[in-house]
Protein backbone atom coordinates (compact mmCIF):
# COMPACT_ATOMS: atom_id res chain seq x y z
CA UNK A 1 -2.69 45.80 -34.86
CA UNK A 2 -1.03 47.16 -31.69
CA UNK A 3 -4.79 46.62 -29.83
CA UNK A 4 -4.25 42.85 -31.15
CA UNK A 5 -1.06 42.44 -30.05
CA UNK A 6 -1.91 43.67 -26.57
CA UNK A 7 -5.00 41.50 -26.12
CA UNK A 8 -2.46 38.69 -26.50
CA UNK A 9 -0.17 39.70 -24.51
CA UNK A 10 -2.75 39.82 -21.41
CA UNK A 11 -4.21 36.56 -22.57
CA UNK A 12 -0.46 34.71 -22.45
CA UNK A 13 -0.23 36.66 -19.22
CA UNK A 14 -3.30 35.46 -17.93
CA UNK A 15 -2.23 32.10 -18.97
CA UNK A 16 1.06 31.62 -17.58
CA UNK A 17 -0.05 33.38 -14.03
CA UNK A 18 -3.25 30.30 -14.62
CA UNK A 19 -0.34 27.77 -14.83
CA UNK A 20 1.89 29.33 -11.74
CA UNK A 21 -1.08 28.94 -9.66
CA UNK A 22 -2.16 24.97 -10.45
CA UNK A 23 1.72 24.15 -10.11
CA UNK A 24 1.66 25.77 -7.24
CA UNK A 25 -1.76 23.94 -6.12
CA UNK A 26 0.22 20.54 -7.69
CA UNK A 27 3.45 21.25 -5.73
CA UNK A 28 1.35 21.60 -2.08
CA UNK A 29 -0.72 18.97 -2.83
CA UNK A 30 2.70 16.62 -3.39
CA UNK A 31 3.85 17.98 -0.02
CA UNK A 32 1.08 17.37 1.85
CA UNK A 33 1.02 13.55 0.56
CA UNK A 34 4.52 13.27 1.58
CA UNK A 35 3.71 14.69 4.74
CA UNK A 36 0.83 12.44 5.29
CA UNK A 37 2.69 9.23 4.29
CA UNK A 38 5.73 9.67 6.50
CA UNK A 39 3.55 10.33 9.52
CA UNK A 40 1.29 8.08 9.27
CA UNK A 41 3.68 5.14 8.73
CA UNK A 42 5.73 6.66 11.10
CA UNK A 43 3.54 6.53 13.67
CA UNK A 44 1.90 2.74 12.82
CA UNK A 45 6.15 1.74 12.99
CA UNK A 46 6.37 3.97 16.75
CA UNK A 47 3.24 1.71 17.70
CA UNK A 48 3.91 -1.38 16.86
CA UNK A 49 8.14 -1.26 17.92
CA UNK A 50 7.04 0.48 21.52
CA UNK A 51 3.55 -1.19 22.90
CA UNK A 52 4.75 -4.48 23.88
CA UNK A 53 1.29 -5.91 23.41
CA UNK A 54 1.93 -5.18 19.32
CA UNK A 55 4.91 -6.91 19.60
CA UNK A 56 4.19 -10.28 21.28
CA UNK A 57 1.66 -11.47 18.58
CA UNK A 58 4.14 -12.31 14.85
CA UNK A 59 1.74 -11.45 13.12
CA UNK A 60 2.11 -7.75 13.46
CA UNK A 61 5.51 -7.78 12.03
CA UNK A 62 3.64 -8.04 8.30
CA UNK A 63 1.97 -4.38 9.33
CA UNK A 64 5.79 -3.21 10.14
CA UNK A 65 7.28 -4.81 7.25
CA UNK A 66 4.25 -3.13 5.26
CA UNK A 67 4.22 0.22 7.00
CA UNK A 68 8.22 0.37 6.43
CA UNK A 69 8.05 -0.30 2.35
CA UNK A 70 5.09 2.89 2.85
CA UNK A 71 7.24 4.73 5.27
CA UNK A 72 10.57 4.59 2.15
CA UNK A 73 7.78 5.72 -0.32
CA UNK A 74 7.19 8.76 1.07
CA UNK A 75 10.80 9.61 2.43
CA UNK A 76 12.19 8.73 -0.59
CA UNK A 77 10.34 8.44 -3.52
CA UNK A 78 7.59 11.26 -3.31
CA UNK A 79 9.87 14.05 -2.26
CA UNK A 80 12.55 13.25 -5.43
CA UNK A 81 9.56 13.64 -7.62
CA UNK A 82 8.38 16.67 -6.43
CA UNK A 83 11.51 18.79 -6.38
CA UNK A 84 11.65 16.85 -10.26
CA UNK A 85 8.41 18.95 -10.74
CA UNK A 86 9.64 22.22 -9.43
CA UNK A 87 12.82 22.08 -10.77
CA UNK A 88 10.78 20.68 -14.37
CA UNK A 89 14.38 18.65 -14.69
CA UNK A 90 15.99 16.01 -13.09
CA UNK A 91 18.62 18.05 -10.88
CA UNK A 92 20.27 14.83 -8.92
CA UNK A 93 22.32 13.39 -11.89
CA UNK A 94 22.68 9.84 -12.71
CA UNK A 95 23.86 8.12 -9.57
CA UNK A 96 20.70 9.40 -7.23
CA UNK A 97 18.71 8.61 -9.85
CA UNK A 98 19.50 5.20 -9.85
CA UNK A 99 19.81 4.69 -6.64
CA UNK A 100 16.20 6.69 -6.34
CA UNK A 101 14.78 4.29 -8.71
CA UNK A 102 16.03 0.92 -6.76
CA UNK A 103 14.59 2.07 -3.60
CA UNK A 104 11.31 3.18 -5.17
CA UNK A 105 10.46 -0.26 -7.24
CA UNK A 106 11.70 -1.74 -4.38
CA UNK A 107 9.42 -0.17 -1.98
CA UNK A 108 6.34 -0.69 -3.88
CA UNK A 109 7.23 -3.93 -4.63
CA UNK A 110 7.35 -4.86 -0.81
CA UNK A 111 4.28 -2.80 -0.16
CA UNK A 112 2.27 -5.37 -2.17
CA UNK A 113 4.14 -8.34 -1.44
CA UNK A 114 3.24 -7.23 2.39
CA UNK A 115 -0.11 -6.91 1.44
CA UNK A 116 -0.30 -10.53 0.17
CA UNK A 117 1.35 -11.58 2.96
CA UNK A 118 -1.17 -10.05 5.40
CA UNK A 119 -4.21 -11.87 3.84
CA UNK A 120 -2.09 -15.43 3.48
CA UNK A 121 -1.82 -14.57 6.98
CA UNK A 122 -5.42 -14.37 7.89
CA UNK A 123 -6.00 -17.52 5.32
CA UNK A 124 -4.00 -19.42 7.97
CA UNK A 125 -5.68 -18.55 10.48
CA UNK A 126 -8.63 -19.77 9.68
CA UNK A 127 -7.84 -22.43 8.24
CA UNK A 128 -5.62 -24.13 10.66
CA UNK A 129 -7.98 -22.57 13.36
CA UNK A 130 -5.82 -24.14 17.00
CA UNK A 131 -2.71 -24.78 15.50
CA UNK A 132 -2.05 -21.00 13.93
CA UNK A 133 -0.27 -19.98 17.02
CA UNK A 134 2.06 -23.10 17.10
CA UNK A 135 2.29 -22.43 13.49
CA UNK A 136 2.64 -18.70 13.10
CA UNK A 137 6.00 -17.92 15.07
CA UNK A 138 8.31 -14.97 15.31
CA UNK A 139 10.78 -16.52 13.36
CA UNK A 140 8.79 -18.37 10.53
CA UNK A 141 7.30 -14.32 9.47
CA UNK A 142 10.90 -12.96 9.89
CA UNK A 143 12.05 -15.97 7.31
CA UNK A 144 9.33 -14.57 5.42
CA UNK A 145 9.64 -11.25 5.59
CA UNK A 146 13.64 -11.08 4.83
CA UNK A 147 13.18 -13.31 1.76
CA UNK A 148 10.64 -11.08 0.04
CA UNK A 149 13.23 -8.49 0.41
CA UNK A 150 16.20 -10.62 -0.53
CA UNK A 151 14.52 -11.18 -3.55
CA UNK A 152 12.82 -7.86 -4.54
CA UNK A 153 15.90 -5.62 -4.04
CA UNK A 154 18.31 -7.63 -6.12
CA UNK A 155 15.91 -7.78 -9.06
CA UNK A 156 15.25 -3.89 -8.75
CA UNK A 157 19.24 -3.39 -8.45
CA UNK A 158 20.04 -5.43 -11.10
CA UNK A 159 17.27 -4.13 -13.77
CA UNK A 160 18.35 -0.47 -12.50
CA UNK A 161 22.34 -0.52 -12.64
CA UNK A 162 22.92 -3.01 -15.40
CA UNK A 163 20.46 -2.54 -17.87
CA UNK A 164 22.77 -1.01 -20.23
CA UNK A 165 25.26 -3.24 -19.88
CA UNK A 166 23.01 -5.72 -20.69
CA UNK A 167 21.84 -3.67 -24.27
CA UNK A 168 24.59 -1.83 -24.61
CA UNK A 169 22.43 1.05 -25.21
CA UNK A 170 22.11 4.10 -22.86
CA UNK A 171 18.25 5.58 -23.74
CA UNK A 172 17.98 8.09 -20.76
CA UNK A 173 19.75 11.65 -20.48
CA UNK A 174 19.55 11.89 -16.48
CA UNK A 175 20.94 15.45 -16.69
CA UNK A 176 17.20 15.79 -18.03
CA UNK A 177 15.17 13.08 -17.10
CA UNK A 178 15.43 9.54 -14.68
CA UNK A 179 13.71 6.85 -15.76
CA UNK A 180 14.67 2.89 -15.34
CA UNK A 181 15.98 2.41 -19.02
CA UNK A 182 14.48 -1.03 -18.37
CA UNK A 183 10.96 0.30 -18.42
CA UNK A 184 11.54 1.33 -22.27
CA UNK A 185 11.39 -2.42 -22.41
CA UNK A 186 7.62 -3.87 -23.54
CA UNK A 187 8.71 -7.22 -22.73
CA UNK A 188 9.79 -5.73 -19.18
CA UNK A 189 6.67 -3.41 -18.99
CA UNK A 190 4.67 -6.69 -19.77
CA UNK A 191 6.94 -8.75 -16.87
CA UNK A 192 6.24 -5.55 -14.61
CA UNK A 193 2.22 -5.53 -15.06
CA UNK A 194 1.99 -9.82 -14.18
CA UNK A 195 4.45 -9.00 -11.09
CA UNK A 196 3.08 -6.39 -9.83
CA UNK A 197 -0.31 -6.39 -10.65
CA UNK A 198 -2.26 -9.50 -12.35
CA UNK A 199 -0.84 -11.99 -10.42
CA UNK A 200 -0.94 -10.45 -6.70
CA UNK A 201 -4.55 -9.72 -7.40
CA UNK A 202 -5.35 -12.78 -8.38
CA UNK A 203 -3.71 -14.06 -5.08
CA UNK A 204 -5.29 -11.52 -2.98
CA UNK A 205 -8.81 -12.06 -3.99
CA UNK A 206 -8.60 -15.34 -3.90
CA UNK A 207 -7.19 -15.61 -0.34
CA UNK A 208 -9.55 -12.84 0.83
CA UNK A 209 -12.52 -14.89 -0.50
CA UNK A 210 -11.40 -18.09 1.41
CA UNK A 211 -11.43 -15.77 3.94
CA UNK A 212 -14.93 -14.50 3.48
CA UNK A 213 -16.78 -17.60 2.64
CA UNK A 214 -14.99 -19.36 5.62
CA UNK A 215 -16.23 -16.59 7.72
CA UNK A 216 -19.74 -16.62 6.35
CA UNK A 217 -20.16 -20.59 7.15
CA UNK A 218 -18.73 -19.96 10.65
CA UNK A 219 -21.30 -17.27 11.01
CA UNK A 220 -24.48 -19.60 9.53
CA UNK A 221 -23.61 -22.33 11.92
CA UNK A 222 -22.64 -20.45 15.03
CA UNK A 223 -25.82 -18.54 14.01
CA UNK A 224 -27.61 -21.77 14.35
CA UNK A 225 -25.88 -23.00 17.37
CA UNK A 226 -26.55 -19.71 19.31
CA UNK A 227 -30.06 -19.95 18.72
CA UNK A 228 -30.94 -23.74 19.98
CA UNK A 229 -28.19 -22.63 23.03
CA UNK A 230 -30.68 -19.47 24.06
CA UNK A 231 -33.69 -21.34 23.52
CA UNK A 232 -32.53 -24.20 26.11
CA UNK A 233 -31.30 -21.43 28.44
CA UNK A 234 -35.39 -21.25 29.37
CA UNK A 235 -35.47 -25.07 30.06
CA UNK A 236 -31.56 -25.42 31.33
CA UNK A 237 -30.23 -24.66 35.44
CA UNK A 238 -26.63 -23.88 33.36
CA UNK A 239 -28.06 -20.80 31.37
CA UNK A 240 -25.62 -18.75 32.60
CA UNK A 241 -22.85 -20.45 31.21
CA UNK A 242 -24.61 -21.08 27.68
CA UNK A 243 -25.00 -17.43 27.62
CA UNK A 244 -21.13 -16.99 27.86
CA UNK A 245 -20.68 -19.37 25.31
CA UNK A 246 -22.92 -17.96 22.97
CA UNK A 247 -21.57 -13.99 23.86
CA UNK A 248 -17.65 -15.42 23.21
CA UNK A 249 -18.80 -16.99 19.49
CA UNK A 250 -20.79 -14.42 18.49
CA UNK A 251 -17.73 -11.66 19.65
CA UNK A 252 -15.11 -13.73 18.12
CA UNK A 253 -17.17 -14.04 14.66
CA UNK A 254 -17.76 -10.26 15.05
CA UNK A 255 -13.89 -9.67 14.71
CA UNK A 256 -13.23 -12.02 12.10
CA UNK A 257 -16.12 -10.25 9.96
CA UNK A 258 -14.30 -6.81 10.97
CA UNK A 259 -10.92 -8.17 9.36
CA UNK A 260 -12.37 -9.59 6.30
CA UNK A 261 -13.72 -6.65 5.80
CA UNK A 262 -10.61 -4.36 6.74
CA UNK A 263 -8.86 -6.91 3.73
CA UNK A 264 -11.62 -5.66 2.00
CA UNK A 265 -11.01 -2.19 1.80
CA UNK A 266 -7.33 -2.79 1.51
CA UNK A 267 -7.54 -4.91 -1.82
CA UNK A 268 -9.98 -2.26 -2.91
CA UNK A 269 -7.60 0.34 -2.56
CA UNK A 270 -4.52 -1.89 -3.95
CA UNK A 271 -6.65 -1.88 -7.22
CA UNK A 272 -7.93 1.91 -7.60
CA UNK A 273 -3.71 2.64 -6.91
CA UNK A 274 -2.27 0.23 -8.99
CA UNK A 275 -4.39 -0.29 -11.72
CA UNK A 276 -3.83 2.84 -13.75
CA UNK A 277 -0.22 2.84 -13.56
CA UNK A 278 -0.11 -0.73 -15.01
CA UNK A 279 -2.27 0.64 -17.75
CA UNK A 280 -0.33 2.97 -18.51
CA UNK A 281 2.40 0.72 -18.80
CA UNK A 282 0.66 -1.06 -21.38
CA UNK A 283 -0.19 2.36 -23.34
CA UNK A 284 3.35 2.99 -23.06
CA UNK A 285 4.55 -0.06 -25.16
CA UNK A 286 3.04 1.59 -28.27
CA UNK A 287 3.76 4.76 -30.49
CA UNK A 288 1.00 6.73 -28.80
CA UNK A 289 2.98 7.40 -25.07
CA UNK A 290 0.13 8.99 -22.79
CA UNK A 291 0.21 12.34 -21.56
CA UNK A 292 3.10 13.35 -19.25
CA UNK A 293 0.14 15.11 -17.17
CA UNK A 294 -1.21 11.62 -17.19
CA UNK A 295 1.54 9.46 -16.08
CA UNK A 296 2.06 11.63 -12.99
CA UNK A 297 -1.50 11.37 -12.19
CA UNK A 298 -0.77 7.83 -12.29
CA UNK A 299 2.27 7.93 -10.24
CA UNK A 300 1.05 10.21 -7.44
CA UNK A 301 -2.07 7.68 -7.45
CA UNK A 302 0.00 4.72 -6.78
CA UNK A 303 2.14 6.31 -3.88
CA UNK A 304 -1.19 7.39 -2.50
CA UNK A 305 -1.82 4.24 -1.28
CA UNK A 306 1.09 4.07 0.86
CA UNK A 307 -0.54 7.29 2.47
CA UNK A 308 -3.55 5.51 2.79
CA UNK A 309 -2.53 1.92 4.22
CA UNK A 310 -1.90 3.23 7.64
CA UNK A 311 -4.85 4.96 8.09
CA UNK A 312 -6.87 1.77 7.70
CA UNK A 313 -4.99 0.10 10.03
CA UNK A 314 -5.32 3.32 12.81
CA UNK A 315 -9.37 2.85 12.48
CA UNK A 316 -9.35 -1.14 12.74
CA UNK A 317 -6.70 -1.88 15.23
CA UNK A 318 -7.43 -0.35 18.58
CA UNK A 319 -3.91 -0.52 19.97
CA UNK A 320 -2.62 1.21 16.64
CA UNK A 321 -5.12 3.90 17.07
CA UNK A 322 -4.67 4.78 20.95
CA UNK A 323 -1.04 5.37 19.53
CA UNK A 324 -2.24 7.66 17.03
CA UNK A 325 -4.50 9.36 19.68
CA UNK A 326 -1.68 9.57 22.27
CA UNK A 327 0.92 10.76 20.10
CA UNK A 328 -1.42 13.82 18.24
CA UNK A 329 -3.25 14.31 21.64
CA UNK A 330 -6.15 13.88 19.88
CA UNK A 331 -8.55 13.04 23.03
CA UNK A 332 -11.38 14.49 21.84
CA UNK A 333 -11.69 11.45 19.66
CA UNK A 334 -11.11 8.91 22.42
């Protein structure tokens, strides 16, 4: 008996010392994200509010909104969750939490709504081809800009601070846990995967494949056009000229092909983030909640792409990156 009850006492041991060291793998891992997300959104917003080049064309301001909503998610939202991990209870009480939970929604919110914004943006541009710079002013993507946040943060504030008053029921104990009693709503959990899910992807894809089949039918006819222009070069005294024609087409197709594709990637990575988490919504409406190892899976997921946004932007935008370069003295890269 005493042999038995020693061989369990080394396996519990074993156990525990097994669970120390994947927290402790969890808790770095959080860190590091955090780390990551604040510096790399720090250092798109240093770019684009100090090379005056960023700042003449308004269309950049959608990256600064965007890289600001990223920037609050990992000053602000990943670091309360982590020390929530550590600490394996909420320690803030019930007034950070809320006011934890209003910037967080509210951040994510704005991080997609800038990411529809910056294809809608690109739509334009092709569409109204000559008159997108009359049309796309400093102040008309301010308007824009301030209005997505006029309307996001009330909502947030509102469905955060008032909910009770509203049901007159109080569901969360924040000296344990903080969560948006809201979100023990299915009709808001419902509201919450349309918003911030079904119905931005449906706008993103089908902006970004305006985008793309625009671009495609540019590149079939320029294609076309390029080819009869090089062929008279042989027979033509103004070859020289054609040739420049032909070079300026061909480069400004090439860099509408490389931002279709960098909206690409981005919408990609919007749905690998978001999609679990809105899933998990949905499994949260019934009796069968998902794993609490699960749901912060999901969680960390979805603030990952705020980690990730500013990298893509870094390898596209050659302004952006020289920043990066500069400011890590990276020059080995150059």
């Amino acid at each position: 008996m005493e042999s038995s009850s020693s061989s369990d006492y080394d396996v519990a041991n074993q156990t525990d010392d097994t669970l120390i060291v994947y927290g402790g793998i969890v808790i770095g891992l959080s860190w590091l994200l955090t780390f990551v997300t604040v510096v790399g959104n720090g250092l798109v917003i240093f770019a684009l509010t100090t090379e005056k080049s960023l700042r003449s064309n308004p269309a950049n301001l959608f990256i600064l909104n965007l890289s600001v909503a990223d920037f609050l998610v990992g000053a602000f939202s990943l670091p309360f969750n982590t020390f929530w991990l550590m600490f394996d209870y909420w320690p803030f009480g019930e007034g950070v939490c809320k006011m934890w939970l209003i910037i967080d929604y509210t951040a994510c919110a704005v991080s997609v709504c800038g990411i529809i914004l910056i294809s809608l943006d690109r739509y334009w541009m092709l569409k109204i081809k000559l008159k997108y710079r009359q049309f796309q002013t400093t102040k008309r993507v301010t308007v824009m800009i301030l209005v997505s946040w006029a309307v996001i943060i009330p909502f947030y504030a509102i469905s955060t601070l008032f909910w009770e008053n509203f049901t007159g029921k109080k569901i969360i104990d924040y000296s344990e846990n903080c969560d948006m009693e809201s979100g023990q709503s299915m009709a808001y959990n419902l509201f919450t995967v349309f918003v911030e899910l079904l119905i931005p992807l449906a706008i993103i894809i089908y902006l970004n494949i305006t985008v793309y089949k625009d671009i495609r039918h540019r590149a079939r006819i320029n294609h076309n056009q390029s080819i009869l222009q090089v062929t008279d070069n042989h027979l033509s005294i103004s070859s020289r000229s054609k040739r420049q024609n032909v070079n300026a087409t061909i480069s400004s197709m090439r860099r509408h092909r490389k931002a279709a594709v960098t909206l690409a990637v981005l919408v990609s990575v919007f749905i690998v983030c978001w999609t679990p988490y809105c899933i998990v919504l949905i499994w949260s409406i019934g009796d069968d909640s998902p794993d609490y190892i699960l749901v912060e899976v999901v969680y960390y997921l979805l603030w990952s792409n705020s980690a990730i946004n500013p990298f893509l932007y870094a390898l596209t935008n050659l302004k952006i990156r020289e920043v990066f370069l500069k400011f890590l003295r990276l020059k080995c890269f150059k």
